[in-house]
C-alpha atoms as a PDB file:
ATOM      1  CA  UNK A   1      17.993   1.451   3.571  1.00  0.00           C
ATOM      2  CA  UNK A   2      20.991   3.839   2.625  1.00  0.00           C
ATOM      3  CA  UNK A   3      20.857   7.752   2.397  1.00  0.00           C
ATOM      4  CA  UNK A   4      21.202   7.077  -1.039  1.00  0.00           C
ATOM      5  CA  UNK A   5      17.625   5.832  -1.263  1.00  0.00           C
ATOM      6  CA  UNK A   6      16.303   8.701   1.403  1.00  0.00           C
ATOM      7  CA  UNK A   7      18.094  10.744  -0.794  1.00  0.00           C
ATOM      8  CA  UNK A   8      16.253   9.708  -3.718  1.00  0.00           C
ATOM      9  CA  UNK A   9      13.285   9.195  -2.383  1.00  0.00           C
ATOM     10  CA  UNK A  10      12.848  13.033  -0.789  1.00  0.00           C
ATOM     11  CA  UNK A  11      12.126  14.537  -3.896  1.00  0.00           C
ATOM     12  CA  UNK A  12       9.966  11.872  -5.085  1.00  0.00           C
ATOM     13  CA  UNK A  13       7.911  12.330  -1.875  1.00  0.00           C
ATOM     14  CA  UNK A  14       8.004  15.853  -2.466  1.00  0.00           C
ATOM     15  CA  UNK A  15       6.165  15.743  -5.564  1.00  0.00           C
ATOM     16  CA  UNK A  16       3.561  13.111  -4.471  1.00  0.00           C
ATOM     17  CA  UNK A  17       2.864  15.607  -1.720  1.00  0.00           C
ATOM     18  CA  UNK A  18       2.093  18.761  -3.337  1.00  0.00           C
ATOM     19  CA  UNK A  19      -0.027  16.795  -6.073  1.00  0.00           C
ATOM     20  CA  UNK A  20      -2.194  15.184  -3.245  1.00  0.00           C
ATOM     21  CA  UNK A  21      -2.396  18.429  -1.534  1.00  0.00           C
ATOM     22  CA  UNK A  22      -3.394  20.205  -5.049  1.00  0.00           C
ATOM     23  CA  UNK A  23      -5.502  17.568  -6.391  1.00  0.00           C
ATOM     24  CA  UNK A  24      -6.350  15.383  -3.426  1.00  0.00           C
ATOM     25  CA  UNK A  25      -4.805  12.108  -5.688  1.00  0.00           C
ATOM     26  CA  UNK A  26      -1.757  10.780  -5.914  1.00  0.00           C
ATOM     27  CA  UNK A  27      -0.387   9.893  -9.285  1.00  0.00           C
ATOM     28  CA  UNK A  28       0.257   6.888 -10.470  1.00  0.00           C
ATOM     29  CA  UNK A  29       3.803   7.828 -11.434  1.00  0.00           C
ATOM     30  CA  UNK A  30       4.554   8.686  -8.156  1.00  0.00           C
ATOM     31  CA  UNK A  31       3.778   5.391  -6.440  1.00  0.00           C
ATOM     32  CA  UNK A  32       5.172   3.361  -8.924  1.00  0.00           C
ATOM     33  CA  UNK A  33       8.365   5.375  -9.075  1.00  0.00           C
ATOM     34  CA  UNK A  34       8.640   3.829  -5.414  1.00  0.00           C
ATOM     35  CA  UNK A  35       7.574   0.942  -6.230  1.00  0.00           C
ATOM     36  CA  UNK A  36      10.430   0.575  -8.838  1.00  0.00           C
ATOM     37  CA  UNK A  37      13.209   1.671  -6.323  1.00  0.00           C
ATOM     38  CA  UNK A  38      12.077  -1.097  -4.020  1.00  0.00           C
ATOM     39  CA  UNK A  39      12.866  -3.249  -6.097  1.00  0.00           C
ATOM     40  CA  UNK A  40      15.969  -2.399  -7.438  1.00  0.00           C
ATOM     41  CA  UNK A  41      17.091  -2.326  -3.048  1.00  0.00           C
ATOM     42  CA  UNK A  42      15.853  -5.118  -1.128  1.00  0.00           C
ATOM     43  CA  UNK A  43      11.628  -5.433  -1.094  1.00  0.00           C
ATOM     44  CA  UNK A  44       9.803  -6.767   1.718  1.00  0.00           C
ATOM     45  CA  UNK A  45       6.971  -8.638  -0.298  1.00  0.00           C
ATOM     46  CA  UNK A  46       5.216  -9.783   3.042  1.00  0.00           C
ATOM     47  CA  UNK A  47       4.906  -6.532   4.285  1.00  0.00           C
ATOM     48  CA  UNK A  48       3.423  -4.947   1.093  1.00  0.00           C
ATOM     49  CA  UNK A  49       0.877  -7.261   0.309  1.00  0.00           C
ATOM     50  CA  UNK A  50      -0.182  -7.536   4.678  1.00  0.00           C
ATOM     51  CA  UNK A  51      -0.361  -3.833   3.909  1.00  0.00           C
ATOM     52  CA  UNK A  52      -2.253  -4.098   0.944  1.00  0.00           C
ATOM     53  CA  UNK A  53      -4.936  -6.255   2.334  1.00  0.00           C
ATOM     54  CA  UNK A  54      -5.082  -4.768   5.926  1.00  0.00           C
ATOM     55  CA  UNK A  55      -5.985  -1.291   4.100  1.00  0.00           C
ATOM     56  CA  UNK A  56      -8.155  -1.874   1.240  1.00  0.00           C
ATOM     57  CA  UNK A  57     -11.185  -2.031   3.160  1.00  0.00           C
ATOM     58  CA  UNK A  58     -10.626   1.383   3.950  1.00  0.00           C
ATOM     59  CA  UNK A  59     -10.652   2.506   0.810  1.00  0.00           C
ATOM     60  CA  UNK A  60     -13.567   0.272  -0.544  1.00  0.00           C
ATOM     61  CA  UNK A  61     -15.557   2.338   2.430  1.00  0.00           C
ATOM     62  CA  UNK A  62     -13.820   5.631   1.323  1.00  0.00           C
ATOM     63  CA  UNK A  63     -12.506   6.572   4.775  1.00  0.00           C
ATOM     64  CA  UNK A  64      -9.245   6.360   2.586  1.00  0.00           C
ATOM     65  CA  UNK A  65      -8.149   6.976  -1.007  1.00  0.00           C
ATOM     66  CA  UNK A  66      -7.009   3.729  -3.215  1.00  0.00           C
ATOM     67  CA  UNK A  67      -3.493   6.106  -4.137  1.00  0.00           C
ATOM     68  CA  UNK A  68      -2.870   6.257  -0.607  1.00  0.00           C
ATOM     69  CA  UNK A  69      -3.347   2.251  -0.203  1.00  0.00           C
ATOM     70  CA  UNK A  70      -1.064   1.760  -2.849  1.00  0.00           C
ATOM     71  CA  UNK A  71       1.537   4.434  -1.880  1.00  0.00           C
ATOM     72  CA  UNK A  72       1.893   2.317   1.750  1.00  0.00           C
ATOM     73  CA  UNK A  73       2.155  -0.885  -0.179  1.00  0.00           C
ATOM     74  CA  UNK A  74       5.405   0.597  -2.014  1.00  0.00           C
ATOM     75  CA  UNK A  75       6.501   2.467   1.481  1.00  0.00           C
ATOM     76  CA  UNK A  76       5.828  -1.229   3.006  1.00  0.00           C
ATOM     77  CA  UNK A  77       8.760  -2.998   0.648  1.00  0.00           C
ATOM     78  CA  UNK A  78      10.999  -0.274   1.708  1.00  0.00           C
ATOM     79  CA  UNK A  79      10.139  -0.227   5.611  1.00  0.00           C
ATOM     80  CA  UNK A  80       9.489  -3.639   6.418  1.00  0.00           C
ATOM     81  CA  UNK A  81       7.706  -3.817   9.955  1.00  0.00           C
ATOM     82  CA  UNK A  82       8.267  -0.578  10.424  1.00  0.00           C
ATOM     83  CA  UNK A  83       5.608   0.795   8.329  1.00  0.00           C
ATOM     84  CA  UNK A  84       3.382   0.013  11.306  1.00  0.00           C
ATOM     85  CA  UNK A  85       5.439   2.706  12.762  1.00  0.00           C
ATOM     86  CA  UNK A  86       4.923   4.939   9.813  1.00  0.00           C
ATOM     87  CA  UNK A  87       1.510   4.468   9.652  1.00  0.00           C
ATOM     88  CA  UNK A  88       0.884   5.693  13.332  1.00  0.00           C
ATOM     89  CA  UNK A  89       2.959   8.507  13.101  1.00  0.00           C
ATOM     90  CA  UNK A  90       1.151   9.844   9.892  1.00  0.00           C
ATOM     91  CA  UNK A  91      -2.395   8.891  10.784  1.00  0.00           C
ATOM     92  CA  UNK A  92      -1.604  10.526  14.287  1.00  0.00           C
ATOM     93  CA  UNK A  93      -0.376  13.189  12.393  1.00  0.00           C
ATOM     94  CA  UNK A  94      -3.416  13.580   9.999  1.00  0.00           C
ATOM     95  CA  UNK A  95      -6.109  13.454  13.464  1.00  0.00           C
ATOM     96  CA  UNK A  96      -4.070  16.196  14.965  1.00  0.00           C
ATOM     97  CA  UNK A  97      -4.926  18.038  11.679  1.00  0.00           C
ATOM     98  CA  UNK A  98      -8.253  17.295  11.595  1.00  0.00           C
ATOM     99  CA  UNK A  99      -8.959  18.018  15.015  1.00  0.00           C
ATOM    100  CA  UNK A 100      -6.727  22.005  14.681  1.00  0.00           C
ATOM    101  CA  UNK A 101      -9.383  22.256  11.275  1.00  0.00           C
ATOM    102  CA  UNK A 102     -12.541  21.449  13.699  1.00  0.00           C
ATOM    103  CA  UNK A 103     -13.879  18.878  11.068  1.00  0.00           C
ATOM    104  CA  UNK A 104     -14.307  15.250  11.389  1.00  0.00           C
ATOM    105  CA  UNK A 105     -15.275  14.740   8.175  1.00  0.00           C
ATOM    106  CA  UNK A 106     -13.043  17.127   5.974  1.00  0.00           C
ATOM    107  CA  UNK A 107     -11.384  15.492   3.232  1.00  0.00           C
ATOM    108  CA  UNK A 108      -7.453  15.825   3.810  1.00  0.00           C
ATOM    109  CA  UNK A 109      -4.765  14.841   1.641  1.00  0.00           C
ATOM    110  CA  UNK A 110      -2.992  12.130   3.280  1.00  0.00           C
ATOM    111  CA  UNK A 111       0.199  11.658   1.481  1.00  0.00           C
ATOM    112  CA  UNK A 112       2.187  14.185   2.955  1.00  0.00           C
ATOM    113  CA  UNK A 113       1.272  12.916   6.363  1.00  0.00           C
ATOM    114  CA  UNK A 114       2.946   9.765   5.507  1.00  0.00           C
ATOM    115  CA  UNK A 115       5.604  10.927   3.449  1.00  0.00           C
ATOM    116  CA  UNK A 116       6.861  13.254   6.633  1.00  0.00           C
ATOM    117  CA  UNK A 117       6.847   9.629   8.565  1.00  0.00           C
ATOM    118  CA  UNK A 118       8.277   7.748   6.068  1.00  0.00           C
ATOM    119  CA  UNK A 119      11.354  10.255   5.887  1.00  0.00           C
ATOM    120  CA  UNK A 120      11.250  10.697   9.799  1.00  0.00           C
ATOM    121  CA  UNK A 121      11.313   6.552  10.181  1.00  0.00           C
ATOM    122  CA  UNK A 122      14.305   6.005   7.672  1.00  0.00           C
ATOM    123  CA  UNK A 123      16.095   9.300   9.276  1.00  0.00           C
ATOM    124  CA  UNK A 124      15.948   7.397  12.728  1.00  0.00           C
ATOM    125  CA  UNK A 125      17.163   3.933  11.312  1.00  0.00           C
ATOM    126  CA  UNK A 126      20.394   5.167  10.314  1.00  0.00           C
ATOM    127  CA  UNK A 127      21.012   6.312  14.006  1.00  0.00           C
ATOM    128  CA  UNK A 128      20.145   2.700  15.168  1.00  0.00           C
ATOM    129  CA  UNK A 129      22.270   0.827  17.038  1.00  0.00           C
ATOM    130  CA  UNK A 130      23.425  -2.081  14.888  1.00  0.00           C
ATOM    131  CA  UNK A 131      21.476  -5.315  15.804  1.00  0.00           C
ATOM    132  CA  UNK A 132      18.690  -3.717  16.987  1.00  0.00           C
ATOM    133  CA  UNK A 133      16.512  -3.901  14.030  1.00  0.00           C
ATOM    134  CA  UNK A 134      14.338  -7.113  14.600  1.00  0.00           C
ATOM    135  CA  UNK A 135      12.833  -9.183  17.229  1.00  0.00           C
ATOM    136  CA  UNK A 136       9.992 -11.657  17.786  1.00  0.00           C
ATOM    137  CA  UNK A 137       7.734  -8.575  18.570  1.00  0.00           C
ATOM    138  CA  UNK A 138       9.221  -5.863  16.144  1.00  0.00           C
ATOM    139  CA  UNK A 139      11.505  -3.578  17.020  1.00  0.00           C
ATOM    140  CA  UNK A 140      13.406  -4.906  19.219  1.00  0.00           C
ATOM    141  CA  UNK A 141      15.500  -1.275  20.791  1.00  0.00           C
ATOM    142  CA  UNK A 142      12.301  -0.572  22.504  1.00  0.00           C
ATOM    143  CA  UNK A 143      11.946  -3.952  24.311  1.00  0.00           C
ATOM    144  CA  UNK A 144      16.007  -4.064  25.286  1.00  0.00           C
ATOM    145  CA  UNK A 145      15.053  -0.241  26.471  1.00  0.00           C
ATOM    146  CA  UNK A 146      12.261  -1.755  28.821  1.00  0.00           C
ATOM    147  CA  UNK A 147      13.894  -4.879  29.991  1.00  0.00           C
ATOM    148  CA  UNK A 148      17.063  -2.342  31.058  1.00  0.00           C
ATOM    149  CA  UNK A 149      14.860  -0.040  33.402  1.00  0.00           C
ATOM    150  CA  UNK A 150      13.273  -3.346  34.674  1.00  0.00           C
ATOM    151  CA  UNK A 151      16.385  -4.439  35.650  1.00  0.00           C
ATOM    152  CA  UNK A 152      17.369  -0.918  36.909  1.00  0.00           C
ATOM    153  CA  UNK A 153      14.186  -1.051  39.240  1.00  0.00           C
ATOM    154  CA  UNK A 154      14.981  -4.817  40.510  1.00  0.00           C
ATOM    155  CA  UNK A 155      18.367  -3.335  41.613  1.00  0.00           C
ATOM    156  CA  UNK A 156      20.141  -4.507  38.910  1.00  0.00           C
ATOM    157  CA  UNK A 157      21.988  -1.527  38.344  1.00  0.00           C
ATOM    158  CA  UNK A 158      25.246  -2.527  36.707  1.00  0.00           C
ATOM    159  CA  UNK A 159      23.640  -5.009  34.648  1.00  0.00           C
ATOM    160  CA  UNK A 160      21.064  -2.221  33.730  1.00  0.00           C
ATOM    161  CA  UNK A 161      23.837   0.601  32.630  1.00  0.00           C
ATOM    162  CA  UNK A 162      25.662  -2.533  30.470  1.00  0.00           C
ATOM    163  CA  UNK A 163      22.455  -3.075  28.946  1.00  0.00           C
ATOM    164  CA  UNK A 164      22.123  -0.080  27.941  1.00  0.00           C
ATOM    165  CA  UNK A 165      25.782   1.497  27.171  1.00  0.00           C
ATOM    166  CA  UNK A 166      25.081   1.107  23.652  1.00  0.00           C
ATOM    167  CA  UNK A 167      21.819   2.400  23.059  1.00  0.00           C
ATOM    168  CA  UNK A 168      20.123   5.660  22.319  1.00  0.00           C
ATOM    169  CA  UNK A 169      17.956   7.864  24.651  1.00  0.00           C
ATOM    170  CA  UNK A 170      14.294   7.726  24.032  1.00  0.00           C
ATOM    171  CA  UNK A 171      11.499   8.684  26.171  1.00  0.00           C
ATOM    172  CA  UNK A 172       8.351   6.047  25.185  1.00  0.00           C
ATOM    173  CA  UNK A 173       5.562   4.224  27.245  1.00  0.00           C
ATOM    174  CA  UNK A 174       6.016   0.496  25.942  1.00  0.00           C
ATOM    175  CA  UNK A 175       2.835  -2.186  27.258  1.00  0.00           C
ATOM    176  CA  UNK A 176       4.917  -5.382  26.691  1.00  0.00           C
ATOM    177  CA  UNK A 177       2.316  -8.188  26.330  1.00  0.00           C
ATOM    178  CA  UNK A 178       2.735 -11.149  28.803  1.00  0.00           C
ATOM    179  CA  UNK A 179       3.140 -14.306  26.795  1.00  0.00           C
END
């Protein structure tokens, strides 16, 4: 996604966000509007409708509103896979909230949770290193990051810093499945 689009898309999120906060519901406009621009750049389908269908039984339950279901389907054609990432950051987000407010059962406007992410995701993309954007398991930095420090524990040390010239410092705990 270019800046362009984050460009674009900051104000956009801005208004969703102070209506959900206002109103708790996010208007139509706004997710369409989204929607729309997704379109116009390159839309992951997949990923919208996985999205779609992994979180409308929590609306149908009401543990979350049907505007915030479709406001991740629209985020999902933008973000690809890494709306899972968005999704953890902002529900993470939103329990840290809940948990400061001493209420488990509060009503909170989500939207600017996941707007925040959203931004934050596409902010880190552009710093990326190029080809590091997908891999059997996702995203694929984090899994070059963890087979570099195994290799810099076997004793591999040159091949580790080679590995890992071109890539970006992050501190994360990754459990790689065994497969």
């Amino acid at each position: 996604m270019s800046r362009l689009c984050i460009i674009l898309l900051m104000p956009l999120f801005l208004i969703i966000s102070a209506a959900d906060i206002r109103t708790l519901e996010i208007p139509d406009a706004g997710w369409i509007a989204v929607t729309v621009l997704a379109l116009l750049v390159h839309p992951h389908y997949e990923w919208a409708f996985a999205v779609f269908f992994i979180l409308l039984p929590f609306s149908l339950k009401e543990m979350l509103g049907f505007g915030d279901v479709k406001l991740c389907t629209a985020m999902a054609m933008f973000a690809g896979f890494r709306i899972v990432v968005v999704l953890q950051i902002a529900s993470l987000s939103a329990l840290l909230f809940m948990l400061i407010k001493k209420g488990s059962r509060i009503r909170i406007p989500f939207a600017p949770f996941l707007c925040i992410a959203f931004i934050a995701v596409c902010i880190q993309r552009q710093f990326e290193p190029e080809g590091a954007a997908l891999s059997r398991f996702g995203v694929d930095s984090v899994f070059r990051m963890v087979e570099v420090e195994d290799a810099a524990d076997n004793g591999q040390a040159d091949a580790a810093s080679a590995a890992g010239a071109d890539m970006f410092a992050v501190n994360l705990v990754v459990s790689v499945p065994d497969i």
